[in-house]
Protein backbone atom coordinates (compact mmCIF):
# COMPACT_ATOMS: atom_id res chain seq x y z
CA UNK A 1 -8.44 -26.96 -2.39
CA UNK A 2 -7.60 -29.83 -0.26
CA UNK A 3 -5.44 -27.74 1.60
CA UNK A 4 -7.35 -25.16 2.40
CA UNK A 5 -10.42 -27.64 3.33
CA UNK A 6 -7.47 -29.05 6.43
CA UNK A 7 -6.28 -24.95 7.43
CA UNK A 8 -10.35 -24.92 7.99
CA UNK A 9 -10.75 -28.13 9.68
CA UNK A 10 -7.62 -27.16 11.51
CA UNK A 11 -8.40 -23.78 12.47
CA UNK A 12 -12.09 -25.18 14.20
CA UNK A 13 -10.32 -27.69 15.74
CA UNK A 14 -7.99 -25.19 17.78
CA UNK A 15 -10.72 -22.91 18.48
CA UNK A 16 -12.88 -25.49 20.08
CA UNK A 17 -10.46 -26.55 22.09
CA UNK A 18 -9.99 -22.63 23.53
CA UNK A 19 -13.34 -22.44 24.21
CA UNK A 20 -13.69 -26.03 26.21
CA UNK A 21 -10.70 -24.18 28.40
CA UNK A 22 -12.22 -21.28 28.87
CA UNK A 23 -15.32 -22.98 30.01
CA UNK A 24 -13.03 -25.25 32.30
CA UNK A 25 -11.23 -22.12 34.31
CA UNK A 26 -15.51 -21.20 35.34
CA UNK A 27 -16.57 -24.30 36.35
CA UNK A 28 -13.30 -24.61 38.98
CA UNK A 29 -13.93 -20.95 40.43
CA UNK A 30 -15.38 -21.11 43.64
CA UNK A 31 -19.11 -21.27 44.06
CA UNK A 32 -20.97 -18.11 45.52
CA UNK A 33 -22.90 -18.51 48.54
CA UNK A 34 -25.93 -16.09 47.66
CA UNK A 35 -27.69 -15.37 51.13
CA UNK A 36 -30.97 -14.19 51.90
CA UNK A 37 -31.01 -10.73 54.34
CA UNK A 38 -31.77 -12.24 57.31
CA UNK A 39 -29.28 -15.57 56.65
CA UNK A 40 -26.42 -12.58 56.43
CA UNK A 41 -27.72 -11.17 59.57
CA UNK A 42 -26.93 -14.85 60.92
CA UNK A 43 -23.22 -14.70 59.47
CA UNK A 44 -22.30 -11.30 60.49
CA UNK A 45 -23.78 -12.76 63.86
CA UNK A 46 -20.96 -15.18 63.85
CA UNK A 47 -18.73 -14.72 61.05
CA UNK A 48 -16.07 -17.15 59.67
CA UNK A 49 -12.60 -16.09 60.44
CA UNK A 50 -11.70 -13.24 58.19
CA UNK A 51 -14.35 -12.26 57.06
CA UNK A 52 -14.59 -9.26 54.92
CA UNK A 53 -17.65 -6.97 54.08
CA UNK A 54 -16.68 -5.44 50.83
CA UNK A 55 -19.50 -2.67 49.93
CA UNK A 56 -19.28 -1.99 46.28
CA UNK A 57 -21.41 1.19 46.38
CA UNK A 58 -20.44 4.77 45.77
CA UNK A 59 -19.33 6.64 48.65
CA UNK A 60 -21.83 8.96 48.96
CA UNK A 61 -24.72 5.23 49.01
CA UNK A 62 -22.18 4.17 51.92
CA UNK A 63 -22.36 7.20 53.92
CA UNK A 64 -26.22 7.43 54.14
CA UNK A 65 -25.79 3.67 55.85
CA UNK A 66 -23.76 0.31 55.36
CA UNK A 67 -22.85 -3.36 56.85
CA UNK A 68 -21.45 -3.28 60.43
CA UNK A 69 -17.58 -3.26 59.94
CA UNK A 70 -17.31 -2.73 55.64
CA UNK A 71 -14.89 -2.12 53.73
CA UNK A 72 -15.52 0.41 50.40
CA UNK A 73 -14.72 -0.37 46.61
CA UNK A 74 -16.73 2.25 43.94
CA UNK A 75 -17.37 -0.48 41.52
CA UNK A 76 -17.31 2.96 39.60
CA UNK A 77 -13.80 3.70 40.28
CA UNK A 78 -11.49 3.19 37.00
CA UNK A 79 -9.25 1.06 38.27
CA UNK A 80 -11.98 -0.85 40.37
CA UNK A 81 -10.84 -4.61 38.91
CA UNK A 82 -7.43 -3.99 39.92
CA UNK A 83 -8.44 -3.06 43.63
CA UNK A 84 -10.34 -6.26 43.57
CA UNK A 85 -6.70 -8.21 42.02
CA UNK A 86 -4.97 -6.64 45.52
CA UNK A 87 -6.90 -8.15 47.51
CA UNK A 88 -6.56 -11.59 49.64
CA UNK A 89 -8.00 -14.29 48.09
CA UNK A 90 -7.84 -16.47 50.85
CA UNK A 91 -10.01 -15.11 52.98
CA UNK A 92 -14.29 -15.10 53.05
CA UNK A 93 -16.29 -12.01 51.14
CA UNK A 94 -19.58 -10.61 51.92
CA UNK A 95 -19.68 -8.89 48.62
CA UNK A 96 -23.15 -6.22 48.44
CA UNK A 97 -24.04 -3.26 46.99
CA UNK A 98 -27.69 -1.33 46.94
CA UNK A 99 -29.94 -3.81 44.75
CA UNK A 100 -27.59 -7.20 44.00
CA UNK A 101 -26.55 -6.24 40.35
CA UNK A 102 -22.87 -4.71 40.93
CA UNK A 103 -22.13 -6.96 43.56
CA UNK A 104 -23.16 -9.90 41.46
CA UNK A 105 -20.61 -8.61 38.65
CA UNK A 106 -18.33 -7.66 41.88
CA UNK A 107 -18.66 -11.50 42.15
CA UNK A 108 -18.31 -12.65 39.23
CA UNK A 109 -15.16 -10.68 38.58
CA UNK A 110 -13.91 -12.16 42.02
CA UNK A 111 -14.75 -15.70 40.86
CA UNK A 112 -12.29 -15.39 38.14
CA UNK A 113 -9.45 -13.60 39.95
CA UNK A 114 -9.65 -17.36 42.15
CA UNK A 115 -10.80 -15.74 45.18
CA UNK A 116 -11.42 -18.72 47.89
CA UNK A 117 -14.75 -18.09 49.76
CA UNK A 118 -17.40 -15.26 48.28
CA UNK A 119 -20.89 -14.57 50.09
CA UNK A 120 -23.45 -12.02 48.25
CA UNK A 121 -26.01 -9.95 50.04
CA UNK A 122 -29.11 -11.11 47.76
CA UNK A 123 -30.95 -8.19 46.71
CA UNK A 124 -28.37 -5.83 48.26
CA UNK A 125 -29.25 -2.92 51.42
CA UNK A 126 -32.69 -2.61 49.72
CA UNK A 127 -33.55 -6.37 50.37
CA UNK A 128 -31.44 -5.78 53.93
CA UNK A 129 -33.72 -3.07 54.92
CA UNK A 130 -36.98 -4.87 53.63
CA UNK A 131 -36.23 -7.70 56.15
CA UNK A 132 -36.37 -4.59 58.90
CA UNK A 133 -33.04 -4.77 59.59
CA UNK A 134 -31.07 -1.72 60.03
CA UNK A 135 -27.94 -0.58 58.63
CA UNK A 136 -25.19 2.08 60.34
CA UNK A 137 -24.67 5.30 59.84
């Protein structure tokens, strides 16, 4: 009995300690910087060196109008996670997509791949074009 009460004591002891780690590797991923519309309309303005607009919508949401100068990722797209792993991390993301919920996992999923600088479009090309401003077509 006394063994098995130590294997027990043992066992929560080693999964605590996986958990604290996990928790760890989140807090040191880079903050986002979630923008408003119009404070993206400022960056694009006069972006930081680098800087790429990643547009996480489908194709067909891109074509009927997108960020000056994106780049396109389906967040659909199977393999979607590994697109995001070839990437540089080194340099800044505007990460959006049409409403702010697949760019915010886009972001997420970039946080833990230790990606260096990530922006987010806050409320994605429907809060963009609420603001008035206009996208490209």
């Amino acid at each position: 009995m006394r063994q098995y009460i130590v294997f027990v004591v043992l066992g929560l002891v080693v999964a605590s300690c996986g958990s604290a780690t996990a928790e760890l590797d989140v807090a040191n991923a880079p903050a986002v910087n979630v923008l408003a519309a119009t404070e993206v309309d400022e960056l694009l303005a006069a972006p930081p060196t680098g800087l790429v607009v990643l547009d996480v919508r489908t194709p067909e949401e891109v074509a009927a109008g997108h960020l000056p100068d994106q780049r396109n990722i389906d967040f659909y797209d199977a393999d979607f996670a590994a697109q995001l792993d070839g990437l540089n991390k080194d340099v800044p993301y505007l990460v959006y997509c049409r409403s702010g919920n697949r760019s915010g996992t886009a972001v997420q999923q970039m946080r833990e791949l230790g990606f260096s600088t990530i922006y987010e479009l806050e409320g994605g090309v429907l809060a963009w074009e609420q603001a008035g401003l206009t996208l490209e077509r």
